[in-house]
Protein backbone atom coordinates (compact mmCIF):
# COMPACT_ATOMS: atom_id res chain seq x y z
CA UNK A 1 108.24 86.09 125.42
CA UNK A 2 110.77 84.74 123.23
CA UNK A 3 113.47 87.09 121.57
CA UNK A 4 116.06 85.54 119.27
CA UNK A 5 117.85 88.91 118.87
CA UNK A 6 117.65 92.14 121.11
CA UNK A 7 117.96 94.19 117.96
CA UNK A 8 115.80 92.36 115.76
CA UNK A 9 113.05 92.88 118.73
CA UNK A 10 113.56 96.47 118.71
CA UNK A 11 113.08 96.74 115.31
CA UNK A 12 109.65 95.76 116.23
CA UNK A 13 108.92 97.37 118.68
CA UNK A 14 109.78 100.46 116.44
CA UNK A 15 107.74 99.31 113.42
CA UNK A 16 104.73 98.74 115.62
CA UNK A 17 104.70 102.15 116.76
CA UNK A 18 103.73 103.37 112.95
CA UNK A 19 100.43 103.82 112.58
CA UNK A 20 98.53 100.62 111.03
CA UNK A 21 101.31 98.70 112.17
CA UNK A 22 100.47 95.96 114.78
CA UNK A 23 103.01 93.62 116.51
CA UNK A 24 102.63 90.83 113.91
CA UNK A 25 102.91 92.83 110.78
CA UNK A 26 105.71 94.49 112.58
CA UNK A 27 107.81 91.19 112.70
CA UNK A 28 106.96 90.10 108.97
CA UNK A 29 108.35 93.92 108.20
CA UNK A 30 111.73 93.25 110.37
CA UNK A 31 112.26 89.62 108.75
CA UNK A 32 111.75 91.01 106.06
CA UNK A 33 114.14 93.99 106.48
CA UNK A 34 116.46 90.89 107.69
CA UNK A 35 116.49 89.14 104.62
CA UNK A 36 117.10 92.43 102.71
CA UNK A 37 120.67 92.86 101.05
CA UNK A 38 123.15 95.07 103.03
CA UNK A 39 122.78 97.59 100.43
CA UNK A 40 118.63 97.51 100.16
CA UNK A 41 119.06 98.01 104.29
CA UNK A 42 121.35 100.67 104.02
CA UNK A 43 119.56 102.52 101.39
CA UNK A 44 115.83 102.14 103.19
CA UNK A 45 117.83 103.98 106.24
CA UNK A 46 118.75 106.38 104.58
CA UNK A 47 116.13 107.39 102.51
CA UNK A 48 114.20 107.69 106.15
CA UNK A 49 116.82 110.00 107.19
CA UNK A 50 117.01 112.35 103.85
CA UNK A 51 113.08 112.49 104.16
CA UNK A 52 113.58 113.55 107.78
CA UNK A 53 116.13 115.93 106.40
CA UNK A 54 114.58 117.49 103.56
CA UNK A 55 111.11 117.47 103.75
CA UNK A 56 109.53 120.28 105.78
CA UNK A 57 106.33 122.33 104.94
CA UNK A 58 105.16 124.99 102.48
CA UNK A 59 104.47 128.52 104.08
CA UNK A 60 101.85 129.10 102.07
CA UNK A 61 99.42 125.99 101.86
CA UNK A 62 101.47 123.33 104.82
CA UNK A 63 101.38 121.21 102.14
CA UNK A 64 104.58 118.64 102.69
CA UNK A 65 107.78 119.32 100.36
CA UNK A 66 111.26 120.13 99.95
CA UNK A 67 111.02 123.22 98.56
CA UNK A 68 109.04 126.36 99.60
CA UNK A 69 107.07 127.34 97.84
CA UNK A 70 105.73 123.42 96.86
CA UNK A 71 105.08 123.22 93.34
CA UNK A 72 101.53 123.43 93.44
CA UNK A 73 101.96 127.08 95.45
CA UNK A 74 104.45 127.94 92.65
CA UNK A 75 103.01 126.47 89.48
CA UNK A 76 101.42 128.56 87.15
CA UNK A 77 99.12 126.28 85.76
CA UNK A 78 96.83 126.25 88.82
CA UNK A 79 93.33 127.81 89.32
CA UNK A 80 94.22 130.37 91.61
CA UNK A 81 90.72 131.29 91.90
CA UNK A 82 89.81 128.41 94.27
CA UNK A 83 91.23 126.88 96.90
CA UNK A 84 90.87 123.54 98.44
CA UNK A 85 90.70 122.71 102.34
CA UNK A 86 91.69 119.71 103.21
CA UNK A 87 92.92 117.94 106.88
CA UNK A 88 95.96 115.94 105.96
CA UNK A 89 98.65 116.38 103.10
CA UNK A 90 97.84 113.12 102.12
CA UNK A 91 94.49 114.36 100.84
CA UNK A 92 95.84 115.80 98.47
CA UNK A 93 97.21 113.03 96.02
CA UNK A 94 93.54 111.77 96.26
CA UNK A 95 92.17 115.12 95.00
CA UNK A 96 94.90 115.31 92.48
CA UNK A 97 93.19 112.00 90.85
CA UNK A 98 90.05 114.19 89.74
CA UNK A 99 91.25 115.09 85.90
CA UNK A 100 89.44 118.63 85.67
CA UNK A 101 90.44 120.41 89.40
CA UNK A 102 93.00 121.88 89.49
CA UNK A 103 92.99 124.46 93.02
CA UNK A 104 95.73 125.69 94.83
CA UNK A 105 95.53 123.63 98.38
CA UNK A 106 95.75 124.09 101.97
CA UNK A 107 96.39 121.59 104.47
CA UNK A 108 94.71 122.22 107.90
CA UNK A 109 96.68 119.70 109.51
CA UNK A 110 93.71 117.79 111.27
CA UNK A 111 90.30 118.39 111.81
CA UNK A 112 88.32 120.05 115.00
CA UNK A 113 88.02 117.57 117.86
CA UNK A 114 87.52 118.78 121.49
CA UNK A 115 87.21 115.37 122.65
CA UNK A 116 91.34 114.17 121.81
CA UNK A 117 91.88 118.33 123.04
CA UNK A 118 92.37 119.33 119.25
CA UNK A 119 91.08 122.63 118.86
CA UNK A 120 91.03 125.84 116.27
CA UNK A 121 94.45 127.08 117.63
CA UNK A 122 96.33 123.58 117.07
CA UNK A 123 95.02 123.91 112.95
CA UNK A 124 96.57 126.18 110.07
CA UNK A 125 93.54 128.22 109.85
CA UNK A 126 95.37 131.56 110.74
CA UNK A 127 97.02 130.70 107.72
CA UNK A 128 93.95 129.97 105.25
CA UNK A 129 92.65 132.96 106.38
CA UNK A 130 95.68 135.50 105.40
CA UNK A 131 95.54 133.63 101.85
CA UNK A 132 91.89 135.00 101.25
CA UNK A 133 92.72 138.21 99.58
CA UNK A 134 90.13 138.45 97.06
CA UNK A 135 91.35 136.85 94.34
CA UNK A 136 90.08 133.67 95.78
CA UNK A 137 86.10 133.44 94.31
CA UNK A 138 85.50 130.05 96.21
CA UNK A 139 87.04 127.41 98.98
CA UNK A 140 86.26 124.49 98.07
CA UNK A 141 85.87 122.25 101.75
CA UNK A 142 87.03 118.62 101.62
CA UNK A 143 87.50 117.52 104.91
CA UNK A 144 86.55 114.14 105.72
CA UNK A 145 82.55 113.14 105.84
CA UNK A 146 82.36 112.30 109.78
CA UNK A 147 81.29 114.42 112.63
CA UNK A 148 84.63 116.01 113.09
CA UNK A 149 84.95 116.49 109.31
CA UNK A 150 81.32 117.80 109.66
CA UNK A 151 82.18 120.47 112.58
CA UNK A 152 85.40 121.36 111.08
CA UNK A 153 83.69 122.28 107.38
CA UNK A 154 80.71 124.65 109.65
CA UNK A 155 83.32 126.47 112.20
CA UNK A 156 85.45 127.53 108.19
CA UNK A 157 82.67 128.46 106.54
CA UNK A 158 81.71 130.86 109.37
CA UNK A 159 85.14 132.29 109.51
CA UNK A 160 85.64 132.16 105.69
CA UNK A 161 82.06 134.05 104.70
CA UNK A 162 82.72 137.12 105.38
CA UNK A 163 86.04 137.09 102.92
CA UNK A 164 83.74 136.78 100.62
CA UNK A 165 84.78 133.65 98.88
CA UNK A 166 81.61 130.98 97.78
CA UNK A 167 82.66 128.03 100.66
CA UNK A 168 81.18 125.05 99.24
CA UNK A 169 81.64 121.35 100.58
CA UNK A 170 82.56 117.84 98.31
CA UNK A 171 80.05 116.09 97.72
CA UNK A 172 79.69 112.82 99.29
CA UNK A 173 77.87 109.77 98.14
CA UNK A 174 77.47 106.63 96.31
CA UNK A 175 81.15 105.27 95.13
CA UNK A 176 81.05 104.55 91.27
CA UNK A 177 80.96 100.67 90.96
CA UNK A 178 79.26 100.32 94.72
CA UNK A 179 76.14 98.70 95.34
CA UNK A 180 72.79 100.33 96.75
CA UNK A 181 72.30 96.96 99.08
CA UNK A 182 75.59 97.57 100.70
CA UNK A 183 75.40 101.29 101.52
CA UNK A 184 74.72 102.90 104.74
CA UNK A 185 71.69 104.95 105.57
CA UNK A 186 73.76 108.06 105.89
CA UNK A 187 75.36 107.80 102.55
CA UNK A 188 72.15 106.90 100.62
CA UNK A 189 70.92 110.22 101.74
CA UNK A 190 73.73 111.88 101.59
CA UNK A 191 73.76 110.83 97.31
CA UNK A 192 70.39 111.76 97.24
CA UNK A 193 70.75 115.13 98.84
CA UNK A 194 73.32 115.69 96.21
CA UNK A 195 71.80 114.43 93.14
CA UNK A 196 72.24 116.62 89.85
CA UNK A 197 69.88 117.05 86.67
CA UNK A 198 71.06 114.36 83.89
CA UNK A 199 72.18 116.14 80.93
């Protein structure tokens, strides 16, 4: 194949090993990144290397930051009282949408799945356990709705029960806006398993 520039083909090559990223969105990224001023360049770089740097993980909830604590952990405005599971830290900024929920988190950091050799040792479970000291009244579950979302939310609730906590599970359904033509079998019944009175 072609290659104008050995660097500008490495670039590539590194871009398309980012998730999402195939080979042709990879080289409209490094034109892109070409056409860039030296000083947009050198400040992208470098802003990749102080995230590298400086952002690790919270001890408590393995939540990403660059401070430990994070601020939720250390904000006093939280609901200590619940606590909300999710897989990935970027789970979180989706949950953080919802106006009236406001838990402390913690970040598994995946989900159950024997099949790609991901099991309860590789999680931060070990952690989510030590955190249930009976202040926490309920963990909330929000893993994703699939089957290794599914397994994942049944193997914590049998750990987490007898903590005592209430271990309840998002609901999953209809999106607002979405059409009833256009939705799956799974998710219709899923909305209707999870209907609530009209008030």
């Amino acid at each position: 194949m072609y290659q104008s520039s050995e660097s500008l083909g490495k670039l590539v090559t590194l871009l398309s090993r980012l998730p999402g990223i195939g080979r042709k969105t990879a080289g409209r990224l490094a034109f892109h990144i070409l056409k860039m001023s030296p000083d947009e360049a050198r400040e992208l770089a470098e802003t990749i290397l102080v995230v590298k740097e400086k952002v690790g993980t919270c001890a408590t909830c393995c939540n990403i930051s660059e401070t430990d604590p994070c601020a939720v952990c250390s904000s006093q405005t939280r609901d200590r009282s619940i606590i909300c599971v999710v897989e990935e830290a970027s789970d979180i900024i989706a949950l953080e949408k919802a106006e009236d929920f406001t838990p402390l988190y913690h970040v598994l950091g995946g989900r159950l799945s024997p099949l790609d050799g991901i099991g309860p040792d590789d999680l931060n479970i070990k952690a989510l356990l030590s955190r249930l000291d009976g202040t926490v009244k309920e963990v909330v579950i929000a893993t994703n709705p699939d089957v290794e979302g599914e397994a994942t939310a049944m193997y914590l609730k049998k750990l987490i029960s007898p903590f005592g906590p209430k271990v309840t599970r998002i609901a999953r359904g209809l999106p607002v806006g979405g059409d009833l033509e256009y939705a799956d079998g799974v998710t219709i019944t899923r909305a209707l398993q999870g209907r609530t009175e009209i008030k």
